[in-house]
PDB file of N, CA and C in Angstrom:
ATOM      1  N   UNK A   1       0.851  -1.176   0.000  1.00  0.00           N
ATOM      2  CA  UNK A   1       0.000   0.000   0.000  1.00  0.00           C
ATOM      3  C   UNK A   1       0.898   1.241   0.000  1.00  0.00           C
ATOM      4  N   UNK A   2       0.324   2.251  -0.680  1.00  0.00           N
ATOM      5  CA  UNK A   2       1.055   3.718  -0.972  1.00  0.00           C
ATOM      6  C   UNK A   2       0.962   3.882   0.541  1.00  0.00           C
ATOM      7  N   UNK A   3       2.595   4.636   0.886  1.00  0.00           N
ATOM      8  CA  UNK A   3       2.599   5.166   2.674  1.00  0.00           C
ATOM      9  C   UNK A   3       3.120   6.174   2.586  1.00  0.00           C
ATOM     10  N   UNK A   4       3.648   6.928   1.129  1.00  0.00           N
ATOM     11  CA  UNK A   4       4.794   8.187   1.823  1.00  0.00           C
ATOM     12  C   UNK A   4       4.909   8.573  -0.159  1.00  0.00           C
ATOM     13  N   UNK A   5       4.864   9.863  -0.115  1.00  0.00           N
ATOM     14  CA  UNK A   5       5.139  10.766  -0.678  1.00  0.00           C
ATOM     15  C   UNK A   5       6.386  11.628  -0.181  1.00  0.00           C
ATOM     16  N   UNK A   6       7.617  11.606  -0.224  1.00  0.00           N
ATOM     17  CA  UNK A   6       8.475  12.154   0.321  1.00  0.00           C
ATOM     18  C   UNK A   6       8.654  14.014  -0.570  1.00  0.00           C
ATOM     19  N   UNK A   7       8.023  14.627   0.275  1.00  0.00           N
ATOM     20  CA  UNK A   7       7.896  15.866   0.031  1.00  0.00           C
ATOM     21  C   UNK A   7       9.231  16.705  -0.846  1.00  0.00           C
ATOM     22  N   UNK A   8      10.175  16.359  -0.284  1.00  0.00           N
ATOM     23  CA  UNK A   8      11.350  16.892  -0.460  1.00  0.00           C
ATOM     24  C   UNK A   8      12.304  16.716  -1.223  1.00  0.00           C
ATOM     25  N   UNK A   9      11.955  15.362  -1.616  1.00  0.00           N
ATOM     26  CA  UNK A   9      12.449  14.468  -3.246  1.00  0.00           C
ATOM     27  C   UNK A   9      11.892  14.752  -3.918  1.00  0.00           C
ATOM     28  N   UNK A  10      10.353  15.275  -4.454  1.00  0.00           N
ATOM     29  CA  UNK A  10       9.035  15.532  -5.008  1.00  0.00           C
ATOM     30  C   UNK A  10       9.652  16.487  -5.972  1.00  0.00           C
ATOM     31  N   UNK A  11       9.402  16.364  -6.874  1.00  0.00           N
ATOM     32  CA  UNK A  11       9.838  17.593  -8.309  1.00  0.00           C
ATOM     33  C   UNK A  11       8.357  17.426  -8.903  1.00  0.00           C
ATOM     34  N   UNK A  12       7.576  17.190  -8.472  1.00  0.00           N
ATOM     35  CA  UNK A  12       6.373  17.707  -9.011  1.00  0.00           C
ATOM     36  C   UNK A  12       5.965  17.133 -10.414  1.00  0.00           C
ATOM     37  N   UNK A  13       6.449  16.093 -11.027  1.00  0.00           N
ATOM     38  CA  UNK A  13       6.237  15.529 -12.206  1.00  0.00           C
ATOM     39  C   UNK A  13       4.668  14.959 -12.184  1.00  0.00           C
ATOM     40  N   UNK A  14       4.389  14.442 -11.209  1.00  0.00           N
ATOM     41  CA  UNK A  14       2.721  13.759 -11.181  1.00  0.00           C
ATOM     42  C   UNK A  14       2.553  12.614 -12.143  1.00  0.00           C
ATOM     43  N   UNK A  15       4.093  11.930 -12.190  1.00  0.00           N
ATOM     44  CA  UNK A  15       4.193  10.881 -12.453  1.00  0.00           C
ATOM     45  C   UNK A  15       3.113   9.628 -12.463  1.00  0.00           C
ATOM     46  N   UNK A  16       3.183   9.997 -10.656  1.00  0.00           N
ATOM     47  CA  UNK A  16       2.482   8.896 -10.442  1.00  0.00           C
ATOM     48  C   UNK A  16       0.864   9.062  -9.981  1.00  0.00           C
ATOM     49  N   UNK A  17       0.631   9.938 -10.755  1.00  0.00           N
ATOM     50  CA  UNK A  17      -0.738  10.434 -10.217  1.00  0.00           C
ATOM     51  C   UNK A  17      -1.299  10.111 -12.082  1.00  0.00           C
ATOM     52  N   UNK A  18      -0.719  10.166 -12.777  1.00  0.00           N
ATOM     53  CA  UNK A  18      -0.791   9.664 -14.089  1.00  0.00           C
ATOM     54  C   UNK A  18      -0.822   8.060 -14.827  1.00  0.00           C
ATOM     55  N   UNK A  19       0.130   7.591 -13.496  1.00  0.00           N
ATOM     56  CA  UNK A  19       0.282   6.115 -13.829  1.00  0.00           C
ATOM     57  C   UNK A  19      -0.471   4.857 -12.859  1.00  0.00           C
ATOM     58  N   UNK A  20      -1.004   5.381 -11.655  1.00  0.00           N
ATOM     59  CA  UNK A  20      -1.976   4.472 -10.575  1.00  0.00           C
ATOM     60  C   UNK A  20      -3.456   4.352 -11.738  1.00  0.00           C
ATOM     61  N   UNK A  21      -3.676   3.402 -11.544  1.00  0.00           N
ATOM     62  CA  UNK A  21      -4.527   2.302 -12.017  1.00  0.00           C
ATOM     63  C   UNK A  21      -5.970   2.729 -11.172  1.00  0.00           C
ATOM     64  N   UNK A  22      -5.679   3.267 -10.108  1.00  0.00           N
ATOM     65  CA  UNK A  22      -6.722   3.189  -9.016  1.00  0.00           C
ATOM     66  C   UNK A  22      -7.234   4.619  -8.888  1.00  0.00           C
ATOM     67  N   UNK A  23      -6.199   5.539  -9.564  1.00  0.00           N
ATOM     68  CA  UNK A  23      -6.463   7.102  -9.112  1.00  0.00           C
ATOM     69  C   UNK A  23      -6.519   7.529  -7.290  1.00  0.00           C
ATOM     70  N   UNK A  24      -5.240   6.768  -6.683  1.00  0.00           N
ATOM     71  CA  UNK A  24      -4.893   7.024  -5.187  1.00  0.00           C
ATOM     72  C   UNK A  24      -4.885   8.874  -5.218  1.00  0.00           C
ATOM     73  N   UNK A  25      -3.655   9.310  -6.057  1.00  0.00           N
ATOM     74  CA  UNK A  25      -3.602  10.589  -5.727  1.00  0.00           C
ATOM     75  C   UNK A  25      -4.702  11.754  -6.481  1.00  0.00           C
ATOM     76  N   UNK A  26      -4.413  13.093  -5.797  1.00  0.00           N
ATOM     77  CA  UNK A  26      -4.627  14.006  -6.426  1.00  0.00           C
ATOM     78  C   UNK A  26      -3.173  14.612  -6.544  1.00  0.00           C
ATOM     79  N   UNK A  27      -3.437  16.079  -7.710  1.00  0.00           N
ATOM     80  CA  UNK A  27      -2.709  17.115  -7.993  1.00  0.00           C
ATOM     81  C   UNK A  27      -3.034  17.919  -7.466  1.00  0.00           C
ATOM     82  N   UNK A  28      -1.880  18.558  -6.652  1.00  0.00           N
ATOM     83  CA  UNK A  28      -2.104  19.792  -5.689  1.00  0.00           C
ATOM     84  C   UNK A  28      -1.288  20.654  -6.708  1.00  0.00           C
ATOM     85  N   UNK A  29      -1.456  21.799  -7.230  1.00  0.00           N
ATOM     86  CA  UNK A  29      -0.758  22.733  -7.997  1.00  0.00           C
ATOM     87  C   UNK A  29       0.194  23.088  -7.203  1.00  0.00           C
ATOM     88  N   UNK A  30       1.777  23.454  -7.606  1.00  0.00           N
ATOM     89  CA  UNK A  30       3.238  23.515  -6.926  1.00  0.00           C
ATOM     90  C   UNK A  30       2.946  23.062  -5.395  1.00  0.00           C
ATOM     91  N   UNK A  31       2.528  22.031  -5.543  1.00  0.00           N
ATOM     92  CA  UNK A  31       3.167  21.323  -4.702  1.00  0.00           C
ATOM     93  C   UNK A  31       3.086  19.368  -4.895  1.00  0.00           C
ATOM     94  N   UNK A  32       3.815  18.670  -4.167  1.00  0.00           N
ATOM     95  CA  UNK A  32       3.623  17.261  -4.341  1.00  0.00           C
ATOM     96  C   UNK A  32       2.584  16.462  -4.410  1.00  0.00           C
ATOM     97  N   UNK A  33       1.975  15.414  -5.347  1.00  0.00           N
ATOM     98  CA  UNK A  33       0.479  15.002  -5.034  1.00  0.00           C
ATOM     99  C   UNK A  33       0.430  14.363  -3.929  1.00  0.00           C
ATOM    100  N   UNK A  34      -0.696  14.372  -3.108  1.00  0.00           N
ATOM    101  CA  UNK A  34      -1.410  14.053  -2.245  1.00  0.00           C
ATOM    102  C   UNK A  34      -1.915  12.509  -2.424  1.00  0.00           C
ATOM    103  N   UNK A  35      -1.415  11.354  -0.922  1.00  0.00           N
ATOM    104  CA  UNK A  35      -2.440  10.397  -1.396  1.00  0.00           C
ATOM    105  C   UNK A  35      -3.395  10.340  -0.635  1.00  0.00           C
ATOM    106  N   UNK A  36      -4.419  10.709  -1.483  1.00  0.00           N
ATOM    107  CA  UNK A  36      -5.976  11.018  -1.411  1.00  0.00           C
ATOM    108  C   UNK A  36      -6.860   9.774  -0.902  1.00  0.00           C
ATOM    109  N   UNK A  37      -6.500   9.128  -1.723  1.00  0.00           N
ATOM    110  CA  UNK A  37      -7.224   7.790  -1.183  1.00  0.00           C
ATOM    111  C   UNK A  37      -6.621   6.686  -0.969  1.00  0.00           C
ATOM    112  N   UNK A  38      -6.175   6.003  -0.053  1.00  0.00           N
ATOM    113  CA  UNK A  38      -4.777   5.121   0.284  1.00  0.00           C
ATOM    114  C   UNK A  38      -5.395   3.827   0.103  1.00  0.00           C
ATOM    115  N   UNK A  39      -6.582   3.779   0.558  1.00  0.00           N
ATOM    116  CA  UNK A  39      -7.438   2.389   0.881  1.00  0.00           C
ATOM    117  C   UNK A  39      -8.034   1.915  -0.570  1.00  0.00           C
ATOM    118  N   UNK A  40      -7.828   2.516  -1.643  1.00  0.00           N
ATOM    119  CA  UNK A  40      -8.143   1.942  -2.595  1.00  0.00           C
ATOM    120  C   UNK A  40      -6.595   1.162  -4.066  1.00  0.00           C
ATOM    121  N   UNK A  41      -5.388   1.685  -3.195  1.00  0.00           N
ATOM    122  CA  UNK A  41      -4.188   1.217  -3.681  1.00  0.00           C
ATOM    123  C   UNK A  41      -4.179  -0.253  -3.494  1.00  0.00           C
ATOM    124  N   UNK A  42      -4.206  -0.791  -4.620  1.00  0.00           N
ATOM    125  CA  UNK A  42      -3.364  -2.206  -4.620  1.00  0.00           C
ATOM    126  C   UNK A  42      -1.997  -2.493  -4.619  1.00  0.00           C
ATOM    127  N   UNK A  43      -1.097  -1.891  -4.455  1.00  0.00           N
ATOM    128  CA  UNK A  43       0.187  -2.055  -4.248  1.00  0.00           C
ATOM    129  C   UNK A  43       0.855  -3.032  -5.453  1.00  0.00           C
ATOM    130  N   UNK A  44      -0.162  -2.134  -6.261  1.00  0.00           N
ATOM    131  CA  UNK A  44       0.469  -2.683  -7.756  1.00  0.00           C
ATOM    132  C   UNK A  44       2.368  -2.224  -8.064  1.00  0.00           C
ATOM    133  N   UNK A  45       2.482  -1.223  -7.322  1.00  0.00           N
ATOM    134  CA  UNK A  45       4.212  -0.353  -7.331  1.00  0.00           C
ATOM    135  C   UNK A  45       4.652   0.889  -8.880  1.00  0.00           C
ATOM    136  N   UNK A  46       3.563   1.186  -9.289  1.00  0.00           N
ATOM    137  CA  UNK A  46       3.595   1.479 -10.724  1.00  0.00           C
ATOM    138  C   UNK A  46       4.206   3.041 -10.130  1.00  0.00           C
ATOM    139  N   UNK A  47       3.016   3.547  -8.920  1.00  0.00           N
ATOM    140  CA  UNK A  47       3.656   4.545  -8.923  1.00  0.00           C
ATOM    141  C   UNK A  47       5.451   4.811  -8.698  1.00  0.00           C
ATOM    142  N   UNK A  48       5.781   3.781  -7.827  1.00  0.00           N
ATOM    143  CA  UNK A  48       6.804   3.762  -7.258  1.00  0.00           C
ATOM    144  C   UNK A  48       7.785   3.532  -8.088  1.00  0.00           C
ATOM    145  N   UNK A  49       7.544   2.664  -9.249  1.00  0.00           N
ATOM    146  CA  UNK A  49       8.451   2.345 -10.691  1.00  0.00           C
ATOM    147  C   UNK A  49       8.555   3.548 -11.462  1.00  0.00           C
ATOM    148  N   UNK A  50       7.360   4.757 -11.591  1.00  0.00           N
ATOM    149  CA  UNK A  50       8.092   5.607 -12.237  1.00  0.00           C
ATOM    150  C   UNK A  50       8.529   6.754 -11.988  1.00  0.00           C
ATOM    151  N   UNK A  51       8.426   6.665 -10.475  1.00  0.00           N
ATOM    152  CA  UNK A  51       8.827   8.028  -9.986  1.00  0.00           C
ATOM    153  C   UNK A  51      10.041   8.150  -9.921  1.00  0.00           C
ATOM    154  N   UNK A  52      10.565   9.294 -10.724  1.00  0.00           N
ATOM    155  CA  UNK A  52      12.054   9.173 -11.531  1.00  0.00           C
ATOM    156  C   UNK A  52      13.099  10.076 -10.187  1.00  0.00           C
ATOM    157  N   UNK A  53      13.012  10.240  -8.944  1.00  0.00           N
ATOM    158  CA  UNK A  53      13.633  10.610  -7.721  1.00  0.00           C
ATOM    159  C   UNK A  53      13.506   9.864  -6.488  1.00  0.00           C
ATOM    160  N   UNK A  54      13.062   8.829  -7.186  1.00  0.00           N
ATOM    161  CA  UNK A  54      12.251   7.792  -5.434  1.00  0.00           C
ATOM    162  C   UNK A  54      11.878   8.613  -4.205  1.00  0.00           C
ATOM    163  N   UNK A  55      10.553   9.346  -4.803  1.00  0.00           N
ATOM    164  CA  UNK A  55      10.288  10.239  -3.812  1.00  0.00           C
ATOM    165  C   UNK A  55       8.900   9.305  -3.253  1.00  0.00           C
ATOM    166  N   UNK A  56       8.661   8.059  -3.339  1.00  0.00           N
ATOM    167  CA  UNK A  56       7.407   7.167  -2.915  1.00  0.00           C
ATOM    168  C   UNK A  56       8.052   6.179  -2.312  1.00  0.00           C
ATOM    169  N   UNK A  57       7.320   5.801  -1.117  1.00  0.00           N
ATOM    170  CA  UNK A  57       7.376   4.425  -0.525  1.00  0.00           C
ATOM    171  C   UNK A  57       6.171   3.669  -0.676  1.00  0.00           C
ATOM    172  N   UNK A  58       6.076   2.461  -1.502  1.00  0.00           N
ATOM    173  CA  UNK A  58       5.134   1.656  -1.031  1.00  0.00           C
ATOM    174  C   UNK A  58       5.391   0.122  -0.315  1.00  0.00           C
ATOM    175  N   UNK A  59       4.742   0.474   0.479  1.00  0.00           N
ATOM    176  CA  UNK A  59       4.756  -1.022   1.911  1.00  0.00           C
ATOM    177  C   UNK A  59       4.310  -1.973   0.873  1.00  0.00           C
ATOM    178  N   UNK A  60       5.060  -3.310   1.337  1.00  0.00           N
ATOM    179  CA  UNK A  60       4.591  -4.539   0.952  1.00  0.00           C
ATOM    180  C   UNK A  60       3.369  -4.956   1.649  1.00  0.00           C
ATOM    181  N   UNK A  61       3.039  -4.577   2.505  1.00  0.00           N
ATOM    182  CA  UNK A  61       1.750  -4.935   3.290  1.00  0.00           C
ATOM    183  C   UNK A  61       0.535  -4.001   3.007  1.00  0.00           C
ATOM    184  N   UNK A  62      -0.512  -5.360   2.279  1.00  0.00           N
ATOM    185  CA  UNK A  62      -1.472  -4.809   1.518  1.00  0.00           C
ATOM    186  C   UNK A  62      -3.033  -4.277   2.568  1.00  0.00           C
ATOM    187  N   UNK A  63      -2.494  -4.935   3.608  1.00  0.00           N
ATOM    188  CA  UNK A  63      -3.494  -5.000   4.650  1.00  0.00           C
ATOM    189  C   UNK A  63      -4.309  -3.900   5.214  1.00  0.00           C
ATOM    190  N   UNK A  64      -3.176  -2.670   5.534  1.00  0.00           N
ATOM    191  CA  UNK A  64      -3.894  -1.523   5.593  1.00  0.00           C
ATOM    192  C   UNK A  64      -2.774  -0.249   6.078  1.00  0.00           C
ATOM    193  N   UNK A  65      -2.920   0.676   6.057  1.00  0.00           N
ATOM    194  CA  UNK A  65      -1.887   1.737   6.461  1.00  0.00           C
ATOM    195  C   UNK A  65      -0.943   1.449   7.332  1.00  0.00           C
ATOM    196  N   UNK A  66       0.552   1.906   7.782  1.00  0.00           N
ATOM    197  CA  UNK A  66       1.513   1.540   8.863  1.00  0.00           C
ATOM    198  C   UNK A  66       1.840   3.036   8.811  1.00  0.00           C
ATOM    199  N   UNK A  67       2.088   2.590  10.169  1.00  0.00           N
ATOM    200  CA  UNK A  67       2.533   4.529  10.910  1.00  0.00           C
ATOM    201  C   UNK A  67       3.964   4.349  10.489  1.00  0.00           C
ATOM    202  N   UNK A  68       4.622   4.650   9.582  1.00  0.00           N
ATOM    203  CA  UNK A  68       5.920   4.987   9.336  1.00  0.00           C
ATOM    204  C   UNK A  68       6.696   5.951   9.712  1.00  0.00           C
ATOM    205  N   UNK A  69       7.742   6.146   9.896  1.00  0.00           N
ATOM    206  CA  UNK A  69       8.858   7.352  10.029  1.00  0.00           C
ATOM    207  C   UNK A  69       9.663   7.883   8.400  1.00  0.00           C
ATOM    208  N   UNK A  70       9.033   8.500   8.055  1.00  0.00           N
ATOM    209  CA  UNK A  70       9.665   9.166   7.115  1.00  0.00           C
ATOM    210  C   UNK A  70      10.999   9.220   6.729  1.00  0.00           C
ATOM    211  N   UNK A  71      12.169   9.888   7.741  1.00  0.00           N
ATOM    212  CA  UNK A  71      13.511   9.804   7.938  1.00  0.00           C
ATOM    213  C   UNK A  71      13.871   8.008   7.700  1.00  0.00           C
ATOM    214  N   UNK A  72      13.367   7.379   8.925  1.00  0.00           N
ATOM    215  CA  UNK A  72      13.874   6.098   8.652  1.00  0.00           C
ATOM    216  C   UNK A  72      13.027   5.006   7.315  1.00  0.00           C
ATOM    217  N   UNK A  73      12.718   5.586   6.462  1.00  0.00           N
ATOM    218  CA  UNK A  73      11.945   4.847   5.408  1.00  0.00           C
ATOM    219  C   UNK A  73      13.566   5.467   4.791  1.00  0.00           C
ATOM    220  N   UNK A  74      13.664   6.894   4.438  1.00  0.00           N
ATOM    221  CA  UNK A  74      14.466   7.045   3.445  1.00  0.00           C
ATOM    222  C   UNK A  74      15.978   6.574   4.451  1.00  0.00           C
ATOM    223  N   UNK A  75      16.430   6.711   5.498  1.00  0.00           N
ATOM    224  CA  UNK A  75      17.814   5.788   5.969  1.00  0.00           C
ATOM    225  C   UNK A  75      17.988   4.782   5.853  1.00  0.00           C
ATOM    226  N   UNK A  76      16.945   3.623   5.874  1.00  0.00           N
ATOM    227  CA  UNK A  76      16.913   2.755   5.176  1.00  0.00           C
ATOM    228  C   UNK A  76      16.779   2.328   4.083  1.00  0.00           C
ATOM    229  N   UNK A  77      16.919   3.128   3.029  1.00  0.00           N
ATOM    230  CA  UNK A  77      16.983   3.215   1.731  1.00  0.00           C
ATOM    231  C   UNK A  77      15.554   2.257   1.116  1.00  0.00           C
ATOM    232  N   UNK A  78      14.319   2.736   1.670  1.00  0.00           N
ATOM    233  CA  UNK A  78      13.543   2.052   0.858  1.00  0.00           C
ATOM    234  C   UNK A  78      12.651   3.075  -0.198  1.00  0.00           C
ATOM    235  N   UNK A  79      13.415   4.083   0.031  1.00  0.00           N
ATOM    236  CA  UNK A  79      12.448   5.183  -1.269  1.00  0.00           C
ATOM    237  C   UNK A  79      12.823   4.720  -2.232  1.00  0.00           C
ATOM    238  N   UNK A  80      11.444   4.004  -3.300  1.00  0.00           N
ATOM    239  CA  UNK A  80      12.522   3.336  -4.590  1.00  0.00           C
ATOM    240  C   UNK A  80      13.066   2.099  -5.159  1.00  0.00           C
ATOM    241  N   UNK A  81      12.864   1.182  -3.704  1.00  0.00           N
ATOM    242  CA  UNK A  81      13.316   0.062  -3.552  1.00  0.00           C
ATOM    243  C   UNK A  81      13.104  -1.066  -4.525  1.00  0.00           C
ATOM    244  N   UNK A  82      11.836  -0.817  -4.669  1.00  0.00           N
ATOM    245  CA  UNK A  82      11.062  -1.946  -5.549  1.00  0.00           C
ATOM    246  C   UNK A  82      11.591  -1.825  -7.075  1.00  0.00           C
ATOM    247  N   UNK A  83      11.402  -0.169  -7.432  1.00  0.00           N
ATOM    248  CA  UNK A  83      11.647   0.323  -8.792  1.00  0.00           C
ATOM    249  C   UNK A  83      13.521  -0.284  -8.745  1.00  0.00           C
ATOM    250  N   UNK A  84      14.523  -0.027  -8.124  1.00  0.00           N
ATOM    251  CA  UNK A  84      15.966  -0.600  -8.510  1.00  0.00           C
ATOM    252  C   UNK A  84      16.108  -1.990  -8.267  1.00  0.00           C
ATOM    253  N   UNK A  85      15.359  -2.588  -7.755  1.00  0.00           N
ATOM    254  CA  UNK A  85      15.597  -4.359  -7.369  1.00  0.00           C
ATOM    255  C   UNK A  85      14.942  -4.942  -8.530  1.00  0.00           C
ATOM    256  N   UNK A  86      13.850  -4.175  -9.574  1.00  0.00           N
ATOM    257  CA  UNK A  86      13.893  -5.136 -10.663  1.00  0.00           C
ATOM    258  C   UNK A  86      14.272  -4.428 -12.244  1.00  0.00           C
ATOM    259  N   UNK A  87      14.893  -3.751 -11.771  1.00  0.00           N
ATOM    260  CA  UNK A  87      15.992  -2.995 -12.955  1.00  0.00           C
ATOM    261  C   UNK A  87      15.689  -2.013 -13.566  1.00  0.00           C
ATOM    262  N   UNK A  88      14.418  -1.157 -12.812  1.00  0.00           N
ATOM    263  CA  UNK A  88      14.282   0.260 -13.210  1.00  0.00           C
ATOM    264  C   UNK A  88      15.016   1.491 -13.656  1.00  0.00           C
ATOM    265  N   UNK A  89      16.146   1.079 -12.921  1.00  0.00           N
ATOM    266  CA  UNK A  89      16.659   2.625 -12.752  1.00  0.00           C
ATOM    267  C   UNK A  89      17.316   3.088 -14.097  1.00  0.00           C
ATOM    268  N   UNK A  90      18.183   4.095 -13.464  1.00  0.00           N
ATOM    269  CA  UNK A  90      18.758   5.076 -14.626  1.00  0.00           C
ATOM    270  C   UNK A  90      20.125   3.888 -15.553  1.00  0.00           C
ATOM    271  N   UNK A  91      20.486   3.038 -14.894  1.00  0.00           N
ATOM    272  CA  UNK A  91      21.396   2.580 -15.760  1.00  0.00           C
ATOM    273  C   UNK A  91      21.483   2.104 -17.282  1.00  0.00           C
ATOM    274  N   UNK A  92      22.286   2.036 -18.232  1.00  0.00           N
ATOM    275  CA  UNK A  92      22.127   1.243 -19.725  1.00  0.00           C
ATOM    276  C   UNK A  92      20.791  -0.011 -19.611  1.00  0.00           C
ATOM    277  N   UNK A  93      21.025  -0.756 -18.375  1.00  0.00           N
ATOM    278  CA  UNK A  93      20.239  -1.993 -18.501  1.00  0.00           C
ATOM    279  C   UNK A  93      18.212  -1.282 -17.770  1.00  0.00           C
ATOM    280  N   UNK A  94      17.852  -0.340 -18.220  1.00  0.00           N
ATOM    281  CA  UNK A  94      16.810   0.025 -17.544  1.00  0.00           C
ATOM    282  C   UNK A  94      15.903   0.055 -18.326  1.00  0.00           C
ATOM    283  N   UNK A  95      14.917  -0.571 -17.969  1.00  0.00           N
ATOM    284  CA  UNK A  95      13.208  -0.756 -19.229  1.00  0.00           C
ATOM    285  C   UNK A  95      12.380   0.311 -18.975  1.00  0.00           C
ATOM    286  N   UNK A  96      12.736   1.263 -17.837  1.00  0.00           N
ATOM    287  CA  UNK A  96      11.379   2.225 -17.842  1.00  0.00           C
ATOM    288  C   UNK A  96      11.316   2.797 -18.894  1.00  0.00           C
ATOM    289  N   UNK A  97      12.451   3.973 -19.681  1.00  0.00           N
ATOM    290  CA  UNK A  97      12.102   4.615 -20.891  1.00  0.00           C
ATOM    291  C   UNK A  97      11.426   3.701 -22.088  1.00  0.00           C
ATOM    292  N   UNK A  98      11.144   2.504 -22.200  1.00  0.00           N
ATOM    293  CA  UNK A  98      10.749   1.095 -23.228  1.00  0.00           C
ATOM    294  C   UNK A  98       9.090   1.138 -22.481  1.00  0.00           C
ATOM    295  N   UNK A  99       8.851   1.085 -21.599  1.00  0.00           N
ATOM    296  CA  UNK A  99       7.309   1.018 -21.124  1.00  0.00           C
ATOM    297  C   UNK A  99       6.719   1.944 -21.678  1.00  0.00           C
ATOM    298  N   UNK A 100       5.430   2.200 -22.146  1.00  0.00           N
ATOM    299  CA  UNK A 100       4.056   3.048 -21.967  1.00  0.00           C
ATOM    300  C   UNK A 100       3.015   2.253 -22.060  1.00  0.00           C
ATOM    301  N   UNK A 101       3.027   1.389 -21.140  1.00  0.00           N
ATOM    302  CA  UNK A 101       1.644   0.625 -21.336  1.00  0.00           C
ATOM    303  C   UNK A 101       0.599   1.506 -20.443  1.00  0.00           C
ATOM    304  N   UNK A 102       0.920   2.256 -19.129  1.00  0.00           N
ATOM    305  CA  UNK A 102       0.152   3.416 -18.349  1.00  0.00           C
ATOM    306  C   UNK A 102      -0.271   4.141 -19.387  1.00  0.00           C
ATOM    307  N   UNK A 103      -0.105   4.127 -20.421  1.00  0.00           N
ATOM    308  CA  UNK A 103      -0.677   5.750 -21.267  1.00  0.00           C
ATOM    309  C   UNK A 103      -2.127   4.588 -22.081  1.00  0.00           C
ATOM    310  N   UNK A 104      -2.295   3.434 -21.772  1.00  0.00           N
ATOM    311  CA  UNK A 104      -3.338   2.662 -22.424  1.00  0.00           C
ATOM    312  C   UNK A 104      -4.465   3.451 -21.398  1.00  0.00           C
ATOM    313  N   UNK A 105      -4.114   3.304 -20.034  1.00  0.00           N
ATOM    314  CA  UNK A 105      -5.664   3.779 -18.608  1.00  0.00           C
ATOM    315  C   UNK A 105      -5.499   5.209 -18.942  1.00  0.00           C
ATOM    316  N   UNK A 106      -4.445   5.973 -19.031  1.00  0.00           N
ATOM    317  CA  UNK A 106      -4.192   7.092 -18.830  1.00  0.00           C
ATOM    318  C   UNK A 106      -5.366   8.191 -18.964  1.00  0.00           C
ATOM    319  N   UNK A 107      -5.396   9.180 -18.354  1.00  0.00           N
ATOM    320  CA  UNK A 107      -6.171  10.757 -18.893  1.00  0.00           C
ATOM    321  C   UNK A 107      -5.282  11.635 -19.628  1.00  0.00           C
ATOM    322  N   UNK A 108      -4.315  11.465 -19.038  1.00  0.00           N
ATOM    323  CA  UNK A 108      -3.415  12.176 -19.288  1.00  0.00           C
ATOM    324  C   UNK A 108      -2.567  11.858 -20.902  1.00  0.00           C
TER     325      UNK A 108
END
């Protein structure tokens, strides 16, 4: 489940307010989206795959919200986690720029 929008990593792309399946967030104008509705995330990770600053945490636990610590989500390096453990990232070997299957649900 979506738990953290990290404010401060946030460049405002609305990435992932473009790519949830479920429509969790809204767009707050200059500022980071909001998750609006948490209880309807499946912890599909889409947002979290394309948010290009790992400014999202999503919990493996689909069950229901966890009171997290912000600081220790990102000291423990899980902003992101999901998106670099199956070969997201910025390196030569990375499939995100190769995806647009999100622009099939898309509004945007």
């Amino acid at each position: 489940m979506i738990e953290l929008v990290r404010d401060s990593r946030c460049t405002q792309c609305n990435l992932c307010v473009q790519v949830c399946p479920v429509n969790v967030f809204d767009e707050v104008p200059d500022a980071a989206p909001v998750i609006a509705r948490q209880h309807d995330c499946q912890t599909c990770y889409m947002c979290e795959l394309y948010c290009p600053v790992d400014a999202l945490y999503v919990a493996p636990n689909p069950d229901g919200p966890m009171i997290i610590s912000e600081d220790r989500v990102e000291a423990d390096g899980l902003l992101g986690s999901y998106r670099d453990s199956i070969g997201w990232t910025g390196g030569p070997r990375s499939r995100r720029a190769n995806d647009t299957t999100f622009k099939l649900t898309s509004a945007h």
